[in-house]
N, C-alpha and C. Protein backbone atom coordinates (compact mmCIF):
# COMPACT_ATOMS: atom_id res chain seq x y z
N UNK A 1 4.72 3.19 -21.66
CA UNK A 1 5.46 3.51 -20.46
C UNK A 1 4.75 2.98 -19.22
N UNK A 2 3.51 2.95 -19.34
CA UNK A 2 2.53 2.54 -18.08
C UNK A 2 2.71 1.21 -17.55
N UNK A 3 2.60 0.74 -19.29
CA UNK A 3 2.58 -1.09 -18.89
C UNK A 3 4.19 -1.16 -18.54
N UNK A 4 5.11 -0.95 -19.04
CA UNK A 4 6.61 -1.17 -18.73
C UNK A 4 6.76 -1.09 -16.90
N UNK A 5 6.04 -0.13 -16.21
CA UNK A 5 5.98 0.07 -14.84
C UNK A 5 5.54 -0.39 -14.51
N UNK A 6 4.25 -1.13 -14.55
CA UNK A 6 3.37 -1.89 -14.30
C UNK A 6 3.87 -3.23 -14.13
N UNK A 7 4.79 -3.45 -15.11
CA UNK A 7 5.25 -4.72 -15.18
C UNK A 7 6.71 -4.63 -13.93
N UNK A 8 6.92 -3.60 -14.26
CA UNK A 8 8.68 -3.62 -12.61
C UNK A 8 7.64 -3.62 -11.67
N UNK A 9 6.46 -2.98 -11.29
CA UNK A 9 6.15 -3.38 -9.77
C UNK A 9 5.58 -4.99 -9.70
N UNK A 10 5.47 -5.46 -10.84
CA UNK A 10 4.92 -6.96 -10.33
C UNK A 10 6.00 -7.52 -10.48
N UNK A 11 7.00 -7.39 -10.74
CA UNK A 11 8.31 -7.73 -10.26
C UNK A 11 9.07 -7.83 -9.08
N UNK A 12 8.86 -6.74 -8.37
CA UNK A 12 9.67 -5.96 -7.73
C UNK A 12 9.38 -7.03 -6.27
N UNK A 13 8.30 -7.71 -5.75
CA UNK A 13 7.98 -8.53 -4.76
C UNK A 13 9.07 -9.51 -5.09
N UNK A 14 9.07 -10.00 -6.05
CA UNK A 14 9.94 -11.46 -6.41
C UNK A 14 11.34 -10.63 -6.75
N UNK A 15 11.78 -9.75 -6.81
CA UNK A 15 13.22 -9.45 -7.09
C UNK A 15 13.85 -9.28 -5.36
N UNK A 16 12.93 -8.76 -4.34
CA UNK A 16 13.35 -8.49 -3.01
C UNK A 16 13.62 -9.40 -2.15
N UNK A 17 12.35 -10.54 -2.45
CA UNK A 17 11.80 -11.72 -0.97
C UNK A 17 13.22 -12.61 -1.39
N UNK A 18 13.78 -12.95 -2.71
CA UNK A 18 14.52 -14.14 -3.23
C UNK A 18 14.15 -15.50 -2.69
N UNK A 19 12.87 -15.31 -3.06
CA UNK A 19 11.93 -17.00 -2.70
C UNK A 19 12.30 -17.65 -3.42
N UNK A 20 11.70 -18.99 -2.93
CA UNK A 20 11.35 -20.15 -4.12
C UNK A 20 12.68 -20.86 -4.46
N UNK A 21 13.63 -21.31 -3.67
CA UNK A 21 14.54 -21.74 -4.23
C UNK A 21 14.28 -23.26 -4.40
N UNK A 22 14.87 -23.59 -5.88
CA UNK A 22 14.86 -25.01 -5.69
C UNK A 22 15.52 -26.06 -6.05
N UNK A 23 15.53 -27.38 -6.52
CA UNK A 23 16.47 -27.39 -6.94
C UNK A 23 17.00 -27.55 -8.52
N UNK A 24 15.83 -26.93 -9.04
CA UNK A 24 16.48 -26.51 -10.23
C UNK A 24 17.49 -24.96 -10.54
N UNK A 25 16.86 -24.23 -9.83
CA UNK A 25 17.42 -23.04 -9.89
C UNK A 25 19.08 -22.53 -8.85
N UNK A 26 18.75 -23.53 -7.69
CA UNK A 26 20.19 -24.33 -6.74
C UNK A 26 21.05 -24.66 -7.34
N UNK A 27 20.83 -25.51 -8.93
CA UNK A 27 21.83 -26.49 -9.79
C UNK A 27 22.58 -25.36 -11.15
N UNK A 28 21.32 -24.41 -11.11
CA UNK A 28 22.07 -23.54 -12.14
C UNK A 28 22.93 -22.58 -11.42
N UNK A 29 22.94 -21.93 -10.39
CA UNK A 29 24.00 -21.70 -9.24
C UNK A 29 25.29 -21.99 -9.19
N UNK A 30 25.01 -23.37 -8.83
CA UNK A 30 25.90 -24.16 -8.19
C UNK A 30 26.85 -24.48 -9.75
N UNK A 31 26.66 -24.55 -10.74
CA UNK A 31 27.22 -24.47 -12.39
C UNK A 31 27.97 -23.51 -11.99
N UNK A 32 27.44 -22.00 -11.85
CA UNK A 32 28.68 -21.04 -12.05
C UNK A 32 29.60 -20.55 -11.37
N UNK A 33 28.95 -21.63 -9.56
CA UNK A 33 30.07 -20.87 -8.93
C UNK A 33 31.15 -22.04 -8.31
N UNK A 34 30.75 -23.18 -8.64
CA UNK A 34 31.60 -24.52 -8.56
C UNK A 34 32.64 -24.73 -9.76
N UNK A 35 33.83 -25.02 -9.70
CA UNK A 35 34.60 -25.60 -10.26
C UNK A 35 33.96 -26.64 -11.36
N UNK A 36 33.39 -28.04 -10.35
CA UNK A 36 32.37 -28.82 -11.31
C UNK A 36 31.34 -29.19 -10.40
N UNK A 37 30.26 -29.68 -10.95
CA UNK A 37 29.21 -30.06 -10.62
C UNK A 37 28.89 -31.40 -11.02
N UNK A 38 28.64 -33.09 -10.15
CA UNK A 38 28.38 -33.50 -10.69
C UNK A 38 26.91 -34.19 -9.86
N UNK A 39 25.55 -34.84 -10.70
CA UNK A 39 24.75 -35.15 -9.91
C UNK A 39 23.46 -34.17 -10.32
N UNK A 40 22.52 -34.55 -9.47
CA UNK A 40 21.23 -33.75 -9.87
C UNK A 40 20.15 -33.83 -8.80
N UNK A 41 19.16 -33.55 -9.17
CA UNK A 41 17.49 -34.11 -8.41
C UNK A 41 18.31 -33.82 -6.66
N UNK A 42 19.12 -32.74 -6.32
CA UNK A 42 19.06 -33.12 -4.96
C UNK A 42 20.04 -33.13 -4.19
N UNK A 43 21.09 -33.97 -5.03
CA UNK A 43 21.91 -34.61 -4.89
C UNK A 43 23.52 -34.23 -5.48
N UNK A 44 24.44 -33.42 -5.09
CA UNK A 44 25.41 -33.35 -5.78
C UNK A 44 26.69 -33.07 -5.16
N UNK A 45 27.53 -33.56 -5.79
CA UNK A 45 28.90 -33.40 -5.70
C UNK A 45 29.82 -32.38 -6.27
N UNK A 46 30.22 -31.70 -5.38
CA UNK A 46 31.04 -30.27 -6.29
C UNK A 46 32.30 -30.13 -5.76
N UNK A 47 33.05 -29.20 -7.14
CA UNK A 47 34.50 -28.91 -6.23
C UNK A 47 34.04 -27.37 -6.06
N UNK A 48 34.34 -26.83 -5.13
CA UNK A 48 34.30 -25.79 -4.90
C UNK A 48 35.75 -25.18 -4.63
N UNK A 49 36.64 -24.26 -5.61
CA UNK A 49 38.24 -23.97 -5.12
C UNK A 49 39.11 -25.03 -4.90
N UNK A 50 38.75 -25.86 -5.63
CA UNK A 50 39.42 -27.52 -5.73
C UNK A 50 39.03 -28.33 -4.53
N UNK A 51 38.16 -27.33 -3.53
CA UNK A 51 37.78 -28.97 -2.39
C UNK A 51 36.71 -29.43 -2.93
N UNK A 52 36.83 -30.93 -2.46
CA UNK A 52 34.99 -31.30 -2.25
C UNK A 52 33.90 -30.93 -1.69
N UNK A 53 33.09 -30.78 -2.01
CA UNK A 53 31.45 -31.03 -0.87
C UNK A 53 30.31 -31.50 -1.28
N UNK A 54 29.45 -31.90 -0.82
CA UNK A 54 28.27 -32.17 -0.73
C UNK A 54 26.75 -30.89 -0.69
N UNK A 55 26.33 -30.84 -1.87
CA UNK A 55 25.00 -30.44 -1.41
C UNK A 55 23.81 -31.25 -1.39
N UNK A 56 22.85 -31.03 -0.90
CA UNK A 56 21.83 -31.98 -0.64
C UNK A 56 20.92 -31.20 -0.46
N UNK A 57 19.45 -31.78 -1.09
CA UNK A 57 18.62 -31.07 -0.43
C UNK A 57 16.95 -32.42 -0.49
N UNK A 58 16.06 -31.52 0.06
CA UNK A 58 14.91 -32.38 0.76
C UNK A 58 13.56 -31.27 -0.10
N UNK A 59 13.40 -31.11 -0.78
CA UNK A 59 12.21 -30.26 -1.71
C UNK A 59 11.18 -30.29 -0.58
N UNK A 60 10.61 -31.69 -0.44
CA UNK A 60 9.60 -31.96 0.25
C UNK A 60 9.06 -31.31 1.70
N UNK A 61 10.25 -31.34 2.21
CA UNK A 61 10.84 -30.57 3.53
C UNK A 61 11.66 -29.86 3.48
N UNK A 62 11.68 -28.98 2.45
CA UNK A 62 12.06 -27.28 2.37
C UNK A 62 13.19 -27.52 2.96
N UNK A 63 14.54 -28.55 3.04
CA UNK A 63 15.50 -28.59 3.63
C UNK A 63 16.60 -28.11 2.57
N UNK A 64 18.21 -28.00 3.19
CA UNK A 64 19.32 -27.74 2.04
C UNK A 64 20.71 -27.87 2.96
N UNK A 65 21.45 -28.81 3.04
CA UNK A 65 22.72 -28.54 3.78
C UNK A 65 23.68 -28.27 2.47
N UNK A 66 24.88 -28.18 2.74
CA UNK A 66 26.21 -28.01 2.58
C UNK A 66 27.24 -28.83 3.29
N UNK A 67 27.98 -29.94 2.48
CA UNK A 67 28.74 -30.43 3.68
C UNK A 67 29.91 -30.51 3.13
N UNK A 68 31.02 -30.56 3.75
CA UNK A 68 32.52 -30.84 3.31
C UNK A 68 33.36 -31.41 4.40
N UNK A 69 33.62 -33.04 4.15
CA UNK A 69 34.65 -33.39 5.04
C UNK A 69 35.90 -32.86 5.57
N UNK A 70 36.44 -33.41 6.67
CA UNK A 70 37.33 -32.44 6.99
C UNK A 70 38.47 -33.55 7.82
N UNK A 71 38.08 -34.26 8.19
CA UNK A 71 39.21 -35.47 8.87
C UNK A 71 38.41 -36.32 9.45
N UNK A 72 39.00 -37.62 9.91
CA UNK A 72 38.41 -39.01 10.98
C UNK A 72 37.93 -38.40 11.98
N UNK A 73 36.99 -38.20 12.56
CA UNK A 73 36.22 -38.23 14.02
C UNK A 73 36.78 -38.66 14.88
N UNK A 74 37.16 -40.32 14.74
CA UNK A 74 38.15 -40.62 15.37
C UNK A 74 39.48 -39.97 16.10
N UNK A 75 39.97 -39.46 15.03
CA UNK A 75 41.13 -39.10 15.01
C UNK A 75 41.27 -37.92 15.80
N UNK A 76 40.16 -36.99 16.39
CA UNK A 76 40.03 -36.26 17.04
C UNK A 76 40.27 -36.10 18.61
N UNK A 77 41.37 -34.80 19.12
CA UNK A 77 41.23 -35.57 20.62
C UNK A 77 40.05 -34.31 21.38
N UNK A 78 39.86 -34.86 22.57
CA UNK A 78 39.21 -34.25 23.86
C UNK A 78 39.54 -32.52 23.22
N UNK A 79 40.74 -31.99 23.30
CA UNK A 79 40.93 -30.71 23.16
C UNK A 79 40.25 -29.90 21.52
N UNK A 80 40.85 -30.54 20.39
CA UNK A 80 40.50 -30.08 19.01
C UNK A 80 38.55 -30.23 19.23
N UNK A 81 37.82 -31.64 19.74
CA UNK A 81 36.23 -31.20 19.72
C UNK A 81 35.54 -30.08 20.32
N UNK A 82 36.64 -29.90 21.94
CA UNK A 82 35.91 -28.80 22.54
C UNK A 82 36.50 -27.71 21.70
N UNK A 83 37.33 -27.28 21.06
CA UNK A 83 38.00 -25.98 19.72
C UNK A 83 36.86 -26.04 18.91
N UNK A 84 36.21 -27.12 18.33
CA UNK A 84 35.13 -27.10 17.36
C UNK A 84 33.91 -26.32 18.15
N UNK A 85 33.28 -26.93 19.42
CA UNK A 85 32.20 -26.41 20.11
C UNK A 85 31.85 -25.28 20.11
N UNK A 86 33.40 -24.64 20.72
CA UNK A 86 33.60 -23.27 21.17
C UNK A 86 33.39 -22.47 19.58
N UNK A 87 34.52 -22.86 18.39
CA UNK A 87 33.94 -22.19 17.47
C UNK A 87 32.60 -22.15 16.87
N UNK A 88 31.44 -23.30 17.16
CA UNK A 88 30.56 -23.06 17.04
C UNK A 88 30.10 -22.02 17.46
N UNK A 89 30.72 -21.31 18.58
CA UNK A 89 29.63 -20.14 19.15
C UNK A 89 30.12 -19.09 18.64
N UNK A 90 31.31 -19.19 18.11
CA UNK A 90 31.46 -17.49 17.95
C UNK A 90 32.24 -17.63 16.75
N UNK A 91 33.14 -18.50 16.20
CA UNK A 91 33.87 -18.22 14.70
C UNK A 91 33.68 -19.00 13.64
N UNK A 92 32.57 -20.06 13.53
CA UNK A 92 31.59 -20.77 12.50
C UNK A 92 30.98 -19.84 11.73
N UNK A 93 29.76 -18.80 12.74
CA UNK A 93 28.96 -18.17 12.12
C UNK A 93 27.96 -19.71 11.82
N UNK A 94 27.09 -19.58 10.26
CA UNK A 94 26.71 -20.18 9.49
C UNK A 94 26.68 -21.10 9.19
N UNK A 95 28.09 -21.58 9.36
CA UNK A 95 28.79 -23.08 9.63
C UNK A 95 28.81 -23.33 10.60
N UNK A 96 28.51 -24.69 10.80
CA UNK A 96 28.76 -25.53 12.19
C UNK A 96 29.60 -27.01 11.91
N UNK A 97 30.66 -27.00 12.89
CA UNK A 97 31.35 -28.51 13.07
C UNK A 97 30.68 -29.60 13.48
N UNK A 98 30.41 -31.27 12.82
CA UNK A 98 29.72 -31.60 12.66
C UNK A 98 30.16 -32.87 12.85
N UNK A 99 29.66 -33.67 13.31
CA UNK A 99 30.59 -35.34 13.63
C UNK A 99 29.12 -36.69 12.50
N UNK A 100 29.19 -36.79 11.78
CA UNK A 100 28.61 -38.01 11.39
C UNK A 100 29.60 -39.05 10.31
N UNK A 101 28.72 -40.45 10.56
CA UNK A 101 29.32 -41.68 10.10
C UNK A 101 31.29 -41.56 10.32
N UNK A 102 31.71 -41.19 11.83
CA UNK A 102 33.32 -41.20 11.95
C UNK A 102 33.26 -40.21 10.99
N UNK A 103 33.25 -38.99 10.63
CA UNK A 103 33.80 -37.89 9.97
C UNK A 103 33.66 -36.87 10.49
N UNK A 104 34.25 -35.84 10.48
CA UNK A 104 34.36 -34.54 11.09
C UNK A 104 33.73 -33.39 10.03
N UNK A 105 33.02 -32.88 9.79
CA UNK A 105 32.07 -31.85 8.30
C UNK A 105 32.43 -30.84 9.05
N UNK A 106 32.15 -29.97 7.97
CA UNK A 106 31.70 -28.65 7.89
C UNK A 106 30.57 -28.40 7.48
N UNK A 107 29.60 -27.79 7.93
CA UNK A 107 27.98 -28.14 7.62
C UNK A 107 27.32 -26.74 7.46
N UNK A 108 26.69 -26.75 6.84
CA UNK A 108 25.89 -25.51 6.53
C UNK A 108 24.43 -26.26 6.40
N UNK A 109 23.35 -25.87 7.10
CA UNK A 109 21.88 -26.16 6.66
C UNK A 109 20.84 -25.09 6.97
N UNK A 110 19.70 -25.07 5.94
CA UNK A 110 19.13 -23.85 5.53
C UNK A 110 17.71 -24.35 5.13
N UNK A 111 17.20 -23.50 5.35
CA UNK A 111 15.48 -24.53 4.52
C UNK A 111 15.70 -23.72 2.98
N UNK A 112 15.22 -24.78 2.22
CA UNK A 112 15.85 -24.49 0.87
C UNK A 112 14.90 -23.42 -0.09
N UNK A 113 13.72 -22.92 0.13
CA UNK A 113 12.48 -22.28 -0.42
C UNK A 113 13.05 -20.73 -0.02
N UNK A 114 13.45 -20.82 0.99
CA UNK A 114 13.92 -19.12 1.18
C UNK A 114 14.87 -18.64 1.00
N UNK A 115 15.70 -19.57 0.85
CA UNK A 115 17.54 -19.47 0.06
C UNK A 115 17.96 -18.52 -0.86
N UNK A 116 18.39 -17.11 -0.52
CA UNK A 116 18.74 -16.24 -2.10
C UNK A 116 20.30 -16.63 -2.21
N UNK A 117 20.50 -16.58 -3.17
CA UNK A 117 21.46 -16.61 -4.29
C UNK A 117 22.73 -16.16 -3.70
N UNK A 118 22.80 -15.21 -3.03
CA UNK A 118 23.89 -14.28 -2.11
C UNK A 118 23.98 -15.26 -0.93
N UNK A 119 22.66 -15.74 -0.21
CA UNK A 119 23.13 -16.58 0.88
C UNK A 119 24.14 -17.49 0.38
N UNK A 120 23.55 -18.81 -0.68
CA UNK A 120 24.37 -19.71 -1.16
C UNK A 120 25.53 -19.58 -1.26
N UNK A 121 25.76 -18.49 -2.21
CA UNK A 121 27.55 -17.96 -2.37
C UNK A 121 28.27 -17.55 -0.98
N UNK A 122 27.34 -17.07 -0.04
CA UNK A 122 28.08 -17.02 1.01
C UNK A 122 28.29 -18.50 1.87
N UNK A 123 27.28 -19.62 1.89
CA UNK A 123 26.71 -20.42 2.26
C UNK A 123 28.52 -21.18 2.04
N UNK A 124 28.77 -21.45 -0.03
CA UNK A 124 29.62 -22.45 -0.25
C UNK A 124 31.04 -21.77 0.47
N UNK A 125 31.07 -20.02 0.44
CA UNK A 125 32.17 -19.68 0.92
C UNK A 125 32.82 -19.76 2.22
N UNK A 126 31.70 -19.90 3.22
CA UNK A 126 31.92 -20.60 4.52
C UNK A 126 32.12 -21.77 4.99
N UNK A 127 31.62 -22.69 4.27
CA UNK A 127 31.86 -24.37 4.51
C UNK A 127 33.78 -24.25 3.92
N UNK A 128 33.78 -23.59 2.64
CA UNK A 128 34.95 -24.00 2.22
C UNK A 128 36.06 -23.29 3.42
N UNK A 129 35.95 -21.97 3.95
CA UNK A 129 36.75 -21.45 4.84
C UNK A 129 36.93 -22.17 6.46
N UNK A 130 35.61 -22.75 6.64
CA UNK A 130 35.88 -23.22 7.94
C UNK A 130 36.38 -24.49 8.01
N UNK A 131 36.40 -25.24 6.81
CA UNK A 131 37.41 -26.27 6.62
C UNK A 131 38.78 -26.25 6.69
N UNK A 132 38.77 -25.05 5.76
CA UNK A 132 40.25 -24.76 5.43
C UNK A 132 40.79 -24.01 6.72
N UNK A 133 40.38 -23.75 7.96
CA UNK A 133 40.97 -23.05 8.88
C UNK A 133 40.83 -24.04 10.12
N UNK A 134 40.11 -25.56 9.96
CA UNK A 134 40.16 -26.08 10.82
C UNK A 134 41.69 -26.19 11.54
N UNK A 135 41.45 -26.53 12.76
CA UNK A 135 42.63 -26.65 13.30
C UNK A 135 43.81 -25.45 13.91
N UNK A 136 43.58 -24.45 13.38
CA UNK A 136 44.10 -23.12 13.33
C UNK A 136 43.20 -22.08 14.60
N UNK A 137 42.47 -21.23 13.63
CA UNK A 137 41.31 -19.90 13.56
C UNK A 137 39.62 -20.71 13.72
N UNK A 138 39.60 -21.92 13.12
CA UNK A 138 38.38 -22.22 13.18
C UNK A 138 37.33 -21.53 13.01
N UNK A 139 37.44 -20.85 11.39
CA UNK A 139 36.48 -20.02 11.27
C UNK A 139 35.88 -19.85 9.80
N UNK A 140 34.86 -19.84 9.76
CA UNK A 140 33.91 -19.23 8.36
C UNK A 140 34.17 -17.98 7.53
N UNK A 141 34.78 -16.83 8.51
CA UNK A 141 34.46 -15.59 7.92
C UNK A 141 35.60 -14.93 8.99
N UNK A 142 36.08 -13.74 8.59
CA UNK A 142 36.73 -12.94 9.18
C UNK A 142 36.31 -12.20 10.61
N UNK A 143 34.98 -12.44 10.42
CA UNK A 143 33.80 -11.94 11.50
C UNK A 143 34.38 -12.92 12.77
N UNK A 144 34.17 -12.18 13.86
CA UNK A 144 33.85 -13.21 15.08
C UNK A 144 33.36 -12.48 15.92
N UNK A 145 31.47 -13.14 15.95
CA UNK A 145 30.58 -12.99 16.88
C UNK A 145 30.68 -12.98 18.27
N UNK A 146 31.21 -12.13 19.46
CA UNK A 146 31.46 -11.93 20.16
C UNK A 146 32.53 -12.09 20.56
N UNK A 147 33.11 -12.34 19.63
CA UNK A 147 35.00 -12.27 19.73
C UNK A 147 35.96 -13.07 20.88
N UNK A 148 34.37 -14.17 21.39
CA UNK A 148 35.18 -14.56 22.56
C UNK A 148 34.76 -14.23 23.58
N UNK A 149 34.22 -13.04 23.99
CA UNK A 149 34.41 -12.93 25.20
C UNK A 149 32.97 -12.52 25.57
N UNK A 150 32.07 -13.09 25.43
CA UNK A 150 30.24 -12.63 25.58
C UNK A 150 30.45 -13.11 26.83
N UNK A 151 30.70 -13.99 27.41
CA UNK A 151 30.40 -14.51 28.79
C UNK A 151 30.86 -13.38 29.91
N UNK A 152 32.56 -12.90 28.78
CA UNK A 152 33.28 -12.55 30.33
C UNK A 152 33.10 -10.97 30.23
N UNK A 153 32.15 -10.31 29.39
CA UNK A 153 31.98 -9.18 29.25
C UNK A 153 30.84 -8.85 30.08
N UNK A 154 29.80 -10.06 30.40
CA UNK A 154 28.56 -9.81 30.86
C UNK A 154 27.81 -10.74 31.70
N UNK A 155 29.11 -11.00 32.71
CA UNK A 155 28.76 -12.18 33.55
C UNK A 155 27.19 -12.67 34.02
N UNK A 156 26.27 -11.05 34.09
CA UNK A 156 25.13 -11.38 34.76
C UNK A 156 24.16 -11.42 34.01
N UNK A 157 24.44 -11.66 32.89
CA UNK A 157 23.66 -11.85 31.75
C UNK A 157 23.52 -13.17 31.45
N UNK A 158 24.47 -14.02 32.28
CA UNK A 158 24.78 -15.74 32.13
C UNK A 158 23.54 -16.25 32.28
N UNK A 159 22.96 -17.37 31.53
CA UNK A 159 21.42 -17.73 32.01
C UNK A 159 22.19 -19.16 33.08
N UNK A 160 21.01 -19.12 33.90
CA UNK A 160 21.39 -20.55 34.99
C UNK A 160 21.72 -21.49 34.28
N UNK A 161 22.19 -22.60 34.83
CA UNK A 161 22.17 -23.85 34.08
C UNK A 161 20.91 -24.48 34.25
N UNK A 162 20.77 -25.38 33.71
CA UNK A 162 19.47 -26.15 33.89
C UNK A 162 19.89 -27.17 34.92
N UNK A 163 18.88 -27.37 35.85
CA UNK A 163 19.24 -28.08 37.27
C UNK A 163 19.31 -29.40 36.87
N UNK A 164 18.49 -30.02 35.96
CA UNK A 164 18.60 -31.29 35.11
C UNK A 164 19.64 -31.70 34.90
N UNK A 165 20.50 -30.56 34.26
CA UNK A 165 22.03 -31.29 33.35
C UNK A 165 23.08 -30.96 34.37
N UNK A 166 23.00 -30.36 35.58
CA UNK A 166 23.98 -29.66 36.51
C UNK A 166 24.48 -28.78 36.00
């Protein structure tokens, strides 16, 4: 009985922190909660709920995004980027809208060593939602972090601008 306890408290550090992620243990994950998985070492391609995305990661530099296209960059006007901005602040969450090589993402990035298992699943469930609501709600999660209105609730809480940028 001693050693059996003995053995849950030297457990019990590594069952709480959910360290050490990597990408072997990322890939066995990403198996059960992806549609398919294809790719390895880093590098992979998944459907997640029949969309695409991208995971990626950097071992070396403890890095890990999430990405999922979403339309031409291009194709974007003046009004829909500043809709993206704005949802950056308050209905992304986790996700952020993302402009590289002319594409418009959905991006999730994380340093990959401290990553638990629950983040990830929440991680793929937000890239896939804030895709799927682009254009609409623009949002990750049902949540919305200040709902909008942080500025106009607490005007004097506004920090200056920086005299640099006007």
């Amino acid at each position: 009985m001693k050693a059996l306890l003995l053995i849950s408290l030297l457990a019990l550090p590594f069952t709480f922190l959910g360290q050490n992620m990597n990408n072997a243990s990322l890939q066995e994950i990403l198996k059960v909660e992806s549609d398919s998985v294809v790719g390895a070492n880093g590098r992979w391609q998944i459907t997640y709920k029949e969309a695409p995305m991208l995971v990626l990661t950097d071992e070396s530099n403890d890095r890990m995004r999430i990405i999922m296209p979403i339309t031409k960059g291009t194709s974007l006007s003046k009004e829909m980027l500043q809709a993206c901005l704005t949802a950056n602040f308050h209905t992304a969450l986790d996700v952020k809208y993302a402009l590289s090589d002319e594409l418009l993402w959905a991006v999730y990035i994380h340093p990959l060593s401290p990553l638990t298992e629950a983040q990830l699943k929440s991680a793929l469930s937000q890239v896939y939602s804030a895709a799927l609501t682009f254009g609409t709600t623009f949002s990750s999660t049902d949540l919305l972090f200040g709902g909008g209105q942080i500025l106009d609730d607490q005007p004097d809480q506004t920090p200056e601008l920086n005299p640099k940028r006007g």
